[in-house]
Structure formats: structure tokens, C-alpha cells
N, C-alpha and C. Protein backbone atom coordinates (compact mmCIF):
# COMPACT_ATOMS: atom_id res chain seq x y z
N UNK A 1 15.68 -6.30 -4.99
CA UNK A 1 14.75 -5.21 -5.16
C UNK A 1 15.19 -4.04 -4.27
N UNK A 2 15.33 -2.52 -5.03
CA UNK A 2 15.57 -2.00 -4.11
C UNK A 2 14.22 -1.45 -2.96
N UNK A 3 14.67 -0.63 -1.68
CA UNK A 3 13.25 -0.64 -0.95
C UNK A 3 14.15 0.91 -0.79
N UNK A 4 13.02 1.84 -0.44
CA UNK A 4 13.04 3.32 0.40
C UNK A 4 12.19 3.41 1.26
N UNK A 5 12.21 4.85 1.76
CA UNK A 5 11.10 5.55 2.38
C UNK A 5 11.29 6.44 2.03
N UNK A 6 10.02 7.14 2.04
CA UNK A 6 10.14 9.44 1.87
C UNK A 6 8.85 9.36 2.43
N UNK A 7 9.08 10.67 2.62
CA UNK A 7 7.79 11.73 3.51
C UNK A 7 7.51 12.26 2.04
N UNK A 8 6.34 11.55 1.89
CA UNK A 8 6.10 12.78 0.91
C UNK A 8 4.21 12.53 0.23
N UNK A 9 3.63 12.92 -0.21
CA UNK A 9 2.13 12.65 -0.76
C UNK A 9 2.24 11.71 -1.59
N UNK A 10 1.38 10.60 -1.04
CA UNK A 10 1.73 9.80 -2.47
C UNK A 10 1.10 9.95 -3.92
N UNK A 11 0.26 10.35 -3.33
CA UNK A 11 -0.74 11.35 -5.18
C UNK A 11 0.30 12.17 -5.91
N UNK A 12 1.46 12.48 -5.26
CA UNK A 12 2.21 13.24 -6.56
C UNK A 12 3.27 12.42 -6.83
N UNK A 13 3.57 10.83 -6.68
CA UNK A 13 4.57 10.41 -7.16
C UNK A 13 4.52 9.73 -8.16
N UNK A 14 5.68 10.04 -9.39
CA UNK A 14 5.43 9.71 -10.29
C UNK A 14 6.38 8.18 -10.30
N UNK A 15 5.34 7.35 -10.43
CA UNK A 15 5.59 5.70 -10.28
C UNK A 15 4.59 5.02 -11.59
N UNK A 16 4.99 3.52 -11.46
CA UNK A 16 3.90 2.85 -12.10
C UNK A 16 2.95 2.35 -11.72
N UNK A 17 2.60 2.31 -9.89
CA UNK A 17 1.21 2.01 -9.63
C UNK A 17 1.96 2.48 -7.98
N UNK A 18 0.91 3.02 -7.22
CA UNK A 18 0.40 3.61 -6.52
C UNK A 18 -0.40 2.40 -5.10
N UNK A 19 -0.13 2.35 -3.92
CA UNK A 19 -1.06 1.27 -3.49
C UNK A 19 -2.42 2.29 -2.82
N UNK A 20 -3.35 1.85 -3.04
CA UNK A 20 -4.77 2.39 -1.82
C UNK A 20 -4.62 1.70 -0.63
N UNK A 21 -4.35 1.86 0.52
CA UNK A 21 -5.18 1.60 2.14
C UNK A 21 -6.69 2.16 1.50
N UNK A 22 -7.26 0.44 0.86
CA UNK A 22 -8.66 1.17 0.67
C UNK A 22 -9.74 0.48 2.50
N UNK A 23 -10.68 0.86 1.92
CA UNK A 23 -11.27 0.01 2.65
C UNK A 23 -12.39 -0.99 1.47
N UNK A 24 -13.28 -1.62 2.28
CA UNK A 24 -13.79 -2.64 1.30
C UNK A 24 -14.69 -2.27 0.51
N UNK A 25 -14.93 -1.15 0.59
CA UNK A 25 -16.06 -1.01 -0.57
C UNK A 25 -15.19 -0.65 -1.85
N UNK A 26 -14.18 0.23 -1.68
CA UNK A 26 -13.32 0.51 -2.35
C UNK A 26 -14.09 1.63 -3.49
N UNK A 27 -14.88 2.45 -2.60
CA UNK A 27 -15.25 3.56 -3.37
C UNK A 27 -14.51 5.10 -2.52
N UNK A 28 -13.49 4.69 -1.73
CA UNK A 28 -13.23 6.30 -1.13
C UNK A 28 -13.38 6.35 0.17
N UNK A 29 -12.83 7.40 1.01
CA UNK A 29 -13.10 6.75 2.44
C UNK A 29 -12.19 8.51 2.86
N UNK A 30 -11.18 8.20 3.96
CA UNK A 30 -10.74 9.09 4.67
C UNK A 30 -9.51 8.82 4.73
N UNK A 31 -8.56 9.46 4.85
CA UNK A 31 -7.19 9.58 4.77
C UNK A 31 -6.35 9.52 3.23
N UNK A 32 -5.12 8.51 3.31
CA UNK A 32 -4.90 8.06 2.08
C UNK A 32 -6.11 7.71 0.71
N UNK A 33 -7.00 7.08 1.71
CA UNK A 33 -7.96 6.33 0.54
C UNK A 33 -8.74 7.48 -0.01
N UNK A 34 -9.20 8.58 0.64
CA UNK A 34 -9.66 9.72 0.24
C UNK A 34 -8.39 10.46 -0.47
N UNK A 35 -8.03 10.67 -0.36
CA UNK A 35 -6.91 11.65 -0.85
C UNK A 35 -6.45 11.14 -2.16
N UNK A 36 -6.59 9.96 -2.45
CA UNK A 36 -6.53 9.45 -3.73
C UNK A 36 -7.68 9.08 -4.93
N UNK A 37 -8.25 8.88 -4.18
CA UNK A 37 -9.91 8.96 -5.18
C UNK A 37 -10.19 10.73 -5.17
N UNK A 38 -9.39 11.41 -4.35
CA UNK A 38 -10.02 12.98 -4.96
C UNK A 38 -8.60 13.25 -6.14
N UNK A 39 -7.50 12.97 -5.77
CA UNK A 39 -6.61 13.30 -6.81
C UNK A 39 -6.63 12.98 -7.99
N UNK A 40 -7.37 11.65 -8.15
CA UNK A 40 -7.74 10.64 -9.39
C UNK A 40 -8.66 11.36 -10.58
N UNK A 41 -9.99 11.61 -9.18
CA UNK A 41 -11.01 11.93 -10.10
C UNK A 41 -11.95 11.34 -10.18
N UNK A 42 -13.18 11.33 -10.38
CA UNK A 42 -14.28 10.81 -10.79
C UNK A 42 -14.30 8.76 -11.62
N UNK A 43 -13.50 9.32 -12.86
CA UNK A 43 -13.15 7.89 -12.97
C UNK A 43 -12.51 7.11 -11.86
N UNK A 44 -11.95 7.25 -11.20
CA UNK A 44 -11.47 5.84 -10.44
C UNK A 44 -12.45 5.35 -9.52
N UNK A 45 -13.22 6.67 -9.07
CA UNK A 45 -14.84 6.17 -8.46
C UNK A 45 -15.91 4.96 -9.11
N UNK A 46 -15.86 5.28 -10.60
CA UNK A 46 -16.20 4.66 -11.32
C UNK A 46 -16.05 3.31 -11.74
N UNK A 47 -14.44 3.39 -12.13
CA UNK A 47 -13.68 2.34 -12.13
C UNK A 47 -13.93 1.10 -10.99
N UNK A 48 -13.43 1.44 -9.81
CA UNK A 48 -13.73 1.13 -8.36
C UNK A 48 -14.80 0.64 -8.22
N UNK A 49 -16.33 1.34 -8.96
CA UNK A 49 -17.69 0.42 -8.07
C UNK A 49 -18.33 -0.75 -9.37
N UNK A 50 -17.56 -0.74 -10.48
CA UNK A 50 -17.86 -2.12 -10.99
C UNK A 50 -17.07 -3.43 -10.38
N UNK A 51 -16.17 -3.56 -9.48
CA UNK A 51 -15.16 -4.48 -8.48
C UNK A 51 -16.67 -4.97 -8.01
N UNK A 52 -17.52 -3.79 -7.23
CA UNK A 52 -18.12 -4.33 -6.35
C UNK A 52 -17.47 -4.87 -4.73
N UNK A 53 -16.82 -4.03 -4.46
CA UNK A 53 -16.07 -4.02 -3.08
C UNK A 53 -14.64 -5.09 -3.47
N UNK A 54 -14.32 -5.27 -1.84
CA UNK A 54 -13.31 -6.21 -2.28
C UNK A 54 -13.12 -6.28 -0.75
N UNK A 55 -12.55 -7.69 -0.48
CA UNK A 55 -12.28 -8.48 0.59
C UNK A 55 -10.88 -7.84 1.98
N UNK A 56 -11.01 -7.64 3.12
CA UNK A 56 -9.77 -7.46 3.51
C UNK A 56 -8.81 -7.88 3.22
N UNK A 57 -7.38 -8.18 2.83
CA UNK A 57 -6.27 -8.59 2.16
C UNK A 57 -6.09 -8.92 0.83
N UNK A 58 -7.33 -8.66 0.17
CA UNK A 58 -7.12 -9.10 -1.26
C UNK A 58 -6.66 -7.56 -1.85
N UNK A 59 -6.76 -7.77 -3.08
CA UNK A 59 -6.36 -6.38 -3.97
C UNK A 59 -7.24 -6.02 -5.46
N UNK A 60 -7.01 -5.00 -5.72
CA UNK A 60 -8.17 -4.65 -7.30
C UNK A 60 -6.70 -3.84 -7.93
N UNK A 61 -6.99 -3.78 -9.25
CA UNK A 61 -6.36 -2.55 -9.64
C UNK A 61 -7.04 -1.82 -11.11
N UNK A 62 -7.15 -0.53 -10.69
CA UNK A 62 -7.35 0.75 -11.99
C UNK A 62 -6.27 1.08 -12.48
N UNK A 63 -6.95 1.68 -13.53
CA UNK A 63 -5.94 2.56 -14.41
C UNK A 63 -5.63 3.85 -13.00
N UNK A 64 -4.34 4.66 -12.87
CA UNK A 64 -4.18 5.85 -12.25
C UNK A 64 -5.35 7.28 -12.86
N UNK A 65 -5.81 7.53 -13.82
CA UNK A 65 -6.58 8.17 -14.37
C UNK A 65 -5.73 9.55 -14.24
N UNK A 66 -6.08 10.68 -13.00
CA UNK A 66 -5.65 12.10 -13.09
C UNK A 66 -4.38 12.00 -12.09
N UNK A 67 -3.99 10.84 -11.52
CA UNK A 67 -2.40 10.63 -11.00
C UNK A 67 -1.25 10.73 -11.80
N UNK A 68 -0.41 11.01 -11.41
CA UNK A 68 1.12 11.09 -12.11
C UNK A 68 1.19 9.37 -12.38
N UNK A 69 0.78 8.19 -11.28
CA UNK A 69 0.75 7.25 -11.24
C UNK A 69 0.18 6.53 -12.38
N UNK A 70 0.76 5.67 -13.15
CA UNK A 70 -0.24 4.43 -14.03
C UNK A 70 -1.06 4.18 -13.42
N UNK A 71 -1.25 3.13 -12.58
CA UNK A 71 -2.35 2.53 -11.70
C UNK A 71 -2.74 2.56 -10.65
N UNK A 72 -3.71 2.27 -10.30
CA UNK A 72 -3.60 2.38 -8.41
C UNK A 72 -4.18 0.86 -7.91
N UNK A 73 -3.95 0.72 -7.46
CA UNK A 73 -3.57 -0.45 -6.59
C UNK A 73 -4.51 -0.70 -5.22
N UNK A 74 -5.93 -1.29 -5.19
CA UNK A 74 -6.32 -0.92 -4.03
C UNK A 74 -6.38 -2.22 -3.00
N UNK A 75 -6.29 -1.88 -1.76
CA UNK A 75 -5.86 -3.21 -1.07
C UNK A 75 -6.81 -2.50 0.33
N UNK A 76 -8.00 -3.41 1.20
CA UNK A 76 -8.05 -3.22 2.13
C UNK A 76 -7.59 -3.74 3.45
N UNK A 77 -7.28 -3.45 4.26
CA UNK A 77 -6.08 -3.41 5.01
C UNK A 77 -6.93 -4.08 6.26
N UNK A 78 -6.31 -4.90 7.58
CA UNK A 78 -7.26 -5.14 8.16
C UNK A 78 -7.24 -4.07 10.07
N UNK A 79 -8.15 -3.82 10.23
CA UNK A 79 -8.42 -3.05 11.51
C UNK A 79 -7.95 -4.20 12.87
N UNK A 80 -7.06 -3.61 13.43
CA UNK A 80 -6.26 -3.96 14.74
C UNK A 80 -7.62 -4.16 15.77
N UNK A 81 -7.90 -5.64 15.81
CA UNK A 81 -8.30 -5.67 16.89
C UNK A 81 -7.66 -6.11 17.93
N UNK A 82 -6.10 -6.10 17.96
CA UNK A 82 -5.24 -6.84 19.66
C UNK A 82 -4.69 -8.07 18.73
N UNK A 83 -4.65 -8.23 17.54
CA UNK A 83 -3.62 -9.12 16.75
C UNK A 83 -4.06 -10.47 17.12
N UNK A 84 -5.13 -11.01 17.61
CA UNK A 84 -6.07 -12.58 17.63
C UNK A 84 -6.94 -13.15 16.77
N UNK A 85 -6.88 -12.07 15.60
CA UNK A 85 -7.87 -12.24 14.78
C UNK A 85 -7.46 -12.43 13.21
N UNK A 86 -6.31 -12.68 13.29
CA UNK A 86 -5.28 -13.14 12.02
C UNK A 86 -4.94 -11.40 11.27
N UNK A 87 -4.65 -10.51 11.74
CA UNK A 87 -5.02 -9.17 11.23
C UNK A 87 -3.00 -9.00 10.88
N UNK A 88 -2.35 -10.35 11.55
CA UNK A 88 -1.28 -10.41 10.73
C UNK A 88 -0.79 -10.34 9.44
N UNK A 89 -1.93 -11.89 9.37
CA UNK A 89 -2.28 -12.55 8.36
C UNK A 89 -2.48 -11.68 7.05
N UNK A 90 -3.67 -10.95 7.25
CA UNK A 90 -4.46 -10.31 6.16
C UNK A 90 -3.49 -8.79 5.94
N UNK A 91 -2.69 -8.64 6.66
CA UNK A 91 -2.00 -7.55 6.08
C UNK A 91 -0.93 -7.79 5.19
N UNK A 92 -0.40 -8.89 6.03
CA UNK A 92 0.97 -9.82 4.85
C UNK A 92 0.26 -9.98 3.75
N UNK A 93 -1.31 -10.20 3.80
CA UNK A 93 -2.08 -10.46 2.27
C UNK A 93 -2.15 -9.64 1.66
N UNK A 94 -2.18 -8.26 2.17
CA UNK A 94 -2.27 -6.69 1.82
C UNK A 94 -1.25 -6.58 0.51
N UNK A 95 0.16 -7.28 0.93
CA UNK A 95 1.27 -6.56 0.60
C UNK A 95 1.39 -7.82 -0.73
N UNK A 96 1.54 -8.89 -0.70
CA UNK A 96 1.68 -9.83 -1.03
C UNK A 96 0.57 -9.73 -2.67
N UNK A 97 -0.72 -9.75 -2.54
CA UNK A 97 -1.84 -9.62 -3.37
C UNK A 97 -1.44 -8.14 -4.16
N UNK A 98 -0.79 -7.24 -3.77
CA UNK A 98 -0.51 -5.77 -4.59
C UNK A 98 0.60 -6.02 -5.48
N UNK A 99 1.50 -6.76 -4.39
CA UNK A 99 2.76 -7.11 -5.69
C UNK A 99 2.44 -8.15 -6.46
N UNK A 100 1.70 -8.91 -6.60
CA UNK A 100 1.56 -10.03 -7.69
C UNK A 100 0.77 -8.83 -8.72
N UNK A 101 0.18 -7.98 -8.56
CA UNK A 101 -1.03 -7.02 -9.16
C UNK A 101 0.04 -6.33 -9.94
N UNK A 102 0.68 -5.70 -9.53
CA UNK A 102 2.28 -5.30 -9.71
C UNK A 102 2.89 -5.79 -10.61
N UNK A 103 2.87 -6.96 -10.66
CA UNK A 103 3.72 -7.90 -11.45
C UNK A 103 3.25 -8.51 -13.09
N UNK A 104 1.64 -8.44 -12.38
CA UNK A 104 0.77 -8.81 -13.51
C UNK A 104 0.73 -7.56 -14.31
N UNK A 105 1.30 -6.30 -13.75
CA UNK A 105 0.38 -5.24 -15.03
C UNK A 105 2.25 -4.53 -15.82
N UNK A 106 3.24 -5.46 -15.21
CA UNK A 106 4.23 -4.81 -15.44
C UNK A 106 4.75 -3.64 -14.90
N UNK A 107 4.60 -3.51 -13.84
CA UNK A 107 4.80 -2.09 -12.92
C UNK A 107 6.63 -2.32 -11.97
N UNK A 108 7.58 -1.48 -12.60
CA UNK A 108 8.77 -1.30 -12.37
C UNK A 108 8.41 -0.85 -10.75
N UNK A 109 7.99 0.00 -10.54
CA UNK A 109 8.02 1.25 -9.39
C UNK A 109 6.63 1.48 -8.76
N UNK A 110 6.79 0.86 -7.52
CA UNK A 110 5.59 1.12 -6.46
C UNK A 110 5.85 1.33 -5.46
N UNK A 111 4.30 2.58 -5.01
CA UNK A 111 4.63 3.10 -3.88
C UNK A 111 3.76 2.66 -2.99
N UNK A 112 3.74 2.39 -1.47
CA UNK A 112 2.73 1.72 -0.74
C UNK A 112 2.66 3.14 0.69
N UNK A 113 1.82 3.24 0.94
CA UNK A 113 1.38 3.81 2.16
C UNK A 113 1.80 2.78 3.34
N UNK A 114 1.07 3.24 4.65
CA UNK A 114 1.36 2.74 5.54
C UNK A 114 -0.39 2.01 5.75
N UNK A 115 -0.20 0.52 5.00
CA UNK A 115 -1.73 -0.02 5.14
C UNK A 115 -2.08 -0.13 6.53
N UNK A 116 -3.22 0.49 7.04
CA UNK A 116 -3.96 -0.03 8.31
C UNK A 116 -3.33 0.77 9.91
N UNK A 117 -2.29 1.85 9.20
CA UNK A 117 -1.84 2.23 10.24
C UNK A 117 -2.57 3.19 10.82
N UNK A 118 -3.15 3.76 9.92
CA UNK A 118 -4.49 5.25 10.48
C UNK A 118 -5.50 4.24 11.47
N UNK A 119 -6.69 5.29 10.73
CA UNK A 119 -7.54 4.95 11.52
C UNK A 119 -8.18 3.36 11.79
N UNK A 120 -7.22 2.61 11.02
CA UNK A 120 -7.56 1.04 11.71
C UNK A 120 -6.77 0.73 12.64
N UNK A 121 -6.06 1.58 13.41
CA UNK A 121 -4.79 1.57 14.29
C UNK A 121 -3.55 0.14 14.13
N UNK A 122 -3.52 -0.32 13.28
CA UNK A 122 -2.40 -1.13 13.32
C UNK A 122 -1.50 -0.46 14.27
N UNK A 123 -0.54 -1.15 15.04
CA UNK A 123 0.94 -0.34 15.73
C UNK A 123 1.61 -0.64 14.78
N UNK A 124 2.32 0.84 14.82
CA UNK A 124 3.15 0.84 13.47
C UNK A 124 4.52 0.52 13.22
N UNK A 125 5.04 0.16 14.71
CA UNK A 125 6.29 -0.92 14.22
C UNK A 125 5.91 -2.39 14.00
N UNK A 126 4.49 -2.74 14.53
CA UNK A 126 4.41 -4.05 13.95
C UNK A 126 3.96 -4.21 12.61
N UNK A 127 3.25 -3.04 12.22
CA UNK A 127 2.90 -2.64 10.76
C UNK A 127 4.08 -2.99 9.75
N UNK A 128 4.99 -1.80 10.31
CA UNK A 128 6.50 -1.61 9.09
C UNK A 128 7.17 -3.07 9.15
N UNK A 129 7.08 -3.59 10.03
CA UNK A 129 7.77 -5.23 9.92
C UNK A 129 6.94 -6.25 8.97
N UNK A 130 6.10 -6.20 9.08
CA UNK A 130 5.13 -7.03 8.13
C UNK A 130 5.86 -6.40 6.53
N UNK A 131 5.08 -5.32 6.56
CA UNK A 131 5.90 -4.40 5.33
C UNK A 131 6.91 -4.74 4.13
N UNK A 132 8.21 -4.39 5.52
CA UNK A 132 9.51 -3.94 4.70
C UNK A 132 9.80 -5.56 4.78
N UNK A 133 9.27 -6.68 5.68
CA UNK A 133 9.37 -8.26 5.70
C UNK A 133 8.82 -8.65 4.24
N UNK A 134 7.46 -8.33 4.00
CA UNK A 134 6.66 -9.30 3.22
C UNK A 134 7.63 -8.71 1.45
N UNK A 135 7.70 -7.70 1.82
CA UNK A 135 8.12 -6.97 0.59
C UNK A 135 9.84 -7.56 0.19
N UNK A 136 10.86 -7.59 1.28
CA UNK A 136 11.90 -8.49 1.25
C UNK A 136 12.18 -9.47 0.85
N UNK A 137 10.97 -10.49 1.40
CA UNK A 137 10.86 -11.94 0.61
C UNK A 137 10.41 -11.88 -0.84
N UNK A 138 9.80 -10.36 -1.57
CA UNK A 138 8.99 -10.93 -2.40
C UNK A 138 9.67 -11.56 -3.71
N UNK A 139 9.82 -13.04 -3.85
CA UNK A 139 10.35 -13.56 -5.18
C UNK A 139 10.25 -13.31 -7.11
N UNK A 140 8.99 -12.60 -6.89
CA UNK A 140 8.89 -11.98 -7.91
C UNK A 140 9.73 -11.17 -8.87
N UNK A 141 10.23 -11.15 -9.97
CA UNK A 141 10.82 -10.34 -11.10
C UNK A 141 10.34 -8.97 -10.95
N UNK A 142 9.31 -8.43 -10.74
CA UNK A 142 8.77 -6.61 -10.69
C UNK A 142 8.13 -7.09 -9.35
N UNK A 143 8.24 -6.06 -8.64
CA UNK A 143 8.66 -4.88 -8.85
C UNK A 143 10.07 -4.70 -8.40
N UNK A 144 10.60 -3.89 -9.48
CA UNK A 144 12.22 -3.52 -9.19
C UNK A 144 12.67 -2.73 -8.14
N UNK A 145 11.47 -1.29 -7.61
CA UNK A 145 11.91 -0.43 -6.30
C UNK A 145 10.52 -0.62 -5.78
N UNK A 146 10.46 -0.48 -4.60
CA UNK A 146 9.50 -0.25 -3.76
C UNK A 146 9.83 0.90 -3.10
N UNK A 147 9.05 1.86 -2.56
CA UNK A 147 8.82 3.29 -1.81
C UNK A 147 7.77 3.12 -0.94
N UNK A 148 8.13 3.46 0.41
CA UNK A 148 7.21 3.44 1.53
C UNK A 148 7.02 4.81 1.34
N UNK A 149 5.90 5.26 1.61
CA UNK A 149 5.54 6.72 1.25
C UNK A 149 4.92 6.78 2.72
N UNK A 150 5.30 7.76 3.43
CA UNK A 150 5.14 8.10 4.77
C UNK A 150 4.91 9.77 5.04
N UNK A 151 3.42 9.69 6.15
CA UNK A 151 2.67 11.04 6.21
C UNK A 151 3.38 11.50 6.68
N UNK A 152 4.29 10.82 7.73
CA UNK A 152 4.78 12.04 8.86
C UNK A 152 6.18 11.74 9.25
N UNK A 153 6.83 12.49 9.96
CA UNK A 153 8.43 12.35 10.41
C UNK A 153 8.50 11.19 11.25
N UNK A 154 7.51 10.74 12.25
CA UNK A 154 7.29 9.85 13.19
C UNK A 154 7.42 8.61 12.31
N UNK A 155 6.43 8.66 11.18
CA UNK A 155 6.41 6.89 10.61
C UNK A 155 7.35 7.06 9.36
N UNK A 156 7.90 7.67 9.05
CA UNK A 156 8.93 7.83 8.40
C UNK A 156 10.19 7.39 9.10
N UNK A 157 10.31 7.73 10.33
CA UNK A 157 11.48 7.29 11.17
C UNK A 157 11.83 5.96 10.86
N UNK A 158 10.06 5.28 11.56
CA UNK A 158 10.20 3.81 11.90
C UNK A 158 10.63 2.97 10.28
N UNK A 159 9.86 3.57 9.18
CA UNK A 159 10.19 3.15 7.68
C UNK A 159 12.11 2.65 7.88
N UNK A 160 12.37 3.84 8.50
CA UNK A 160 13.83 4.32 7.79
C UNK A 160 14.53 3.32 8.57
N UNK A 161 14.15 3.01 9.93
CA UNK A 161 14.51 1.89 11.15
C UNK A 161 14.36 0.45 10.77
N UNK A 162 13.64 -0.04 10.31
CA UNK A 162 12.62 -1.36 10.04
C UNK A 162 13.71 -1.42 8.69
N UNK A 163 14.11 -0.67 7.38
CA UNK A 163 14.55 -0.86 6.18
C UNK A 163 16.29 -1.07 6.36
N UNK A 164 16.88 -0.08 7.25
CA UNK A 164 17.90 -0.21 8.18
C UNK A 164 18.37 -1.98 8.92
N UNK A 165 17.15 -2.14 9.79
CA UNK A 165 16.80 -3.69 10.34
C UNK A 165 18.00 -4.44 8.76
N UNK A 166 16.91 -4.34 7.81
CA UNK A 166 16.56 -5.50 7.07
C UNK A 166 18.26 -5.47 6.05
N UNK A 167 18.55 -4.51 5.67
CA UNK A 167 19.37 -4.28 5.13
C UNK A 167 20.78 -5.09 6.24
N UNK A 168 20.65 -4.71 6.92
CA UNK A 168 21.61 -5.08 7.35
C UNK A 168 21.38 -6.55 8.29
N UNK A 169 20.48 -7.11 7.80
CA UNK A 169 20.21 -8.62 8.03
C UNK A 169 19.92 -8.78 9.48
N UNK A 170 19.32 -7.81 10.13
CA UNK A 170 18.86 -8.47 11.91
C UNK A 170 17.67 -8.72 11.31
């Protein structure tokens, strides 16, 4: 599978599904998760509150509606409390539960944010290792590319570091 990174919005990339850093209600929130339920539109609001929330590490998926994206992909991510609370765990579930979602809807090309790195403070080199790890192993047939889609030059770095790591087998 191939893997990247770019700096770039993930609401304008044109892929076959899109991941949400939702949170659990999975009606909209702040950051990524906002920024994609406003790019979407109304339907994915919609879409979104017949789920009826959804669990930390599990996943839902919509149609993309007003995205360049087919689908979106929503996954809530889990909030860093000091890593004792399995918040490993449930993020490897993050990544893991999107690509089977992925797989099930036929999606070549997905892009993932940086789950849990905002305002649930994950640290974000232990973040990108989970990541560009869980996504490495994934045995699955689709998805064919993966894209870390990164806000800023800072976590873009570490993307580009962590994919670097892996590629070259440390």
C-alpha cells in the first residue's frame, strides 16, 4: 500500500473516503470534525444523527454529500489521559475500524487526519506511530494509498519522519 503525507485541507481532497476525528456523538464538533460537517452540508448532519453516536474507536460511514470525497468516514478518537487508560488501544481501533469501512465500501484512496491529536491532546509522535504502524500492517486488499493529511508544517514534519521510519524498516 502506498502511504504519504501533505499539508493540505482535507475537505478539498479529491479521494474515495475521507476519515472524521469525530467525536461520539458524531454530529460535528470543532476542528477537523467541524470543518467537515460544514463542507459536507446539512446532509451529513443528518446522515450522522440516525448512527445515534458512536463508540470511541469504532467507526460509521456516510455518503461524502457536498465533498470532493465519496464518503466520510467517522471515527472517534480517544482523549490522552497519560496513556493508562488503553487510549493506545482505541486509537489503533481508530485506524483499524476505518480501513475495514474502507474496504467494505470499495474505497481505493483515503485520507486520515491526525485522530486525537487536537484538542484530545494525543502526543503526536506517539500519535503518527500508531498511524503510519496500524496502517503498515493493514492486510487488507483496499485501500491501495493512504494520505495523512496534516494542518500544519510541525505535524507534517513528524508524518514525513514516522513514514521515512517505516519505509525504511526501523
Amino acid at each position: 500500500m502506498k502511504m504519504t503525507a501533505v499539508l493540505n485541507d482535507i475537505t478539498k481532497l479529491k479521494v474515495d473516503a475521507i476519515v472524521n476525528a469525530a467525536n461520539c456523538s458524531l454530529l460535528g464538533g470543532g476542528g477537523v470534525d467541524g470543518a467537515i460537517h460544514r463542507a459536507a452540508g446539512r446532509r451529513l448532519y443528518e446522515a450522522c444523527l440516525k448512527f445515534g453516536g458512536c463508540r470511541t474507536g469504532e467507526a460509521r460511514i456516510t455518503p461524502g454529500f457536498d465533498l470532493p470525497a465519496g464518503f466520510v468516514i467517522h471515527t472517534p478518537g480517544p482523549v490522552w489521559h497519560g496513556g493508562g487508560r488503553g487510549e493506545a488501544d482505541l486509537l489503533k481501533s481508530c485506524y483499524l475500524n476505518s480501513l475495514a469501512l474502507a474496504e467494505e465500501n470499495g474505497c481505493r484512496t483515503v485520507a486520515f487526519p491526525g485522530i486525537s491529536i487536537g484538542v484530545y491532546r494525543y502526543p503526536l509522535h506517539a500519535a503518527t506511530e500508531i498511524a503510519v504502524g496500524t496502517v503498515a500492517a493493514w492486510s487488507g486488499k483496499l485501500p491501495e494509498e493512504v494520505i495523512f493529511c496534516a494542518f500544519s508544517e510541525e505535524v507534517l514534519g513528524v508524518y514525513l519522519e514516522t513514514l521515512k521510519r517505516f519505509a525504511d524498516g526501523q
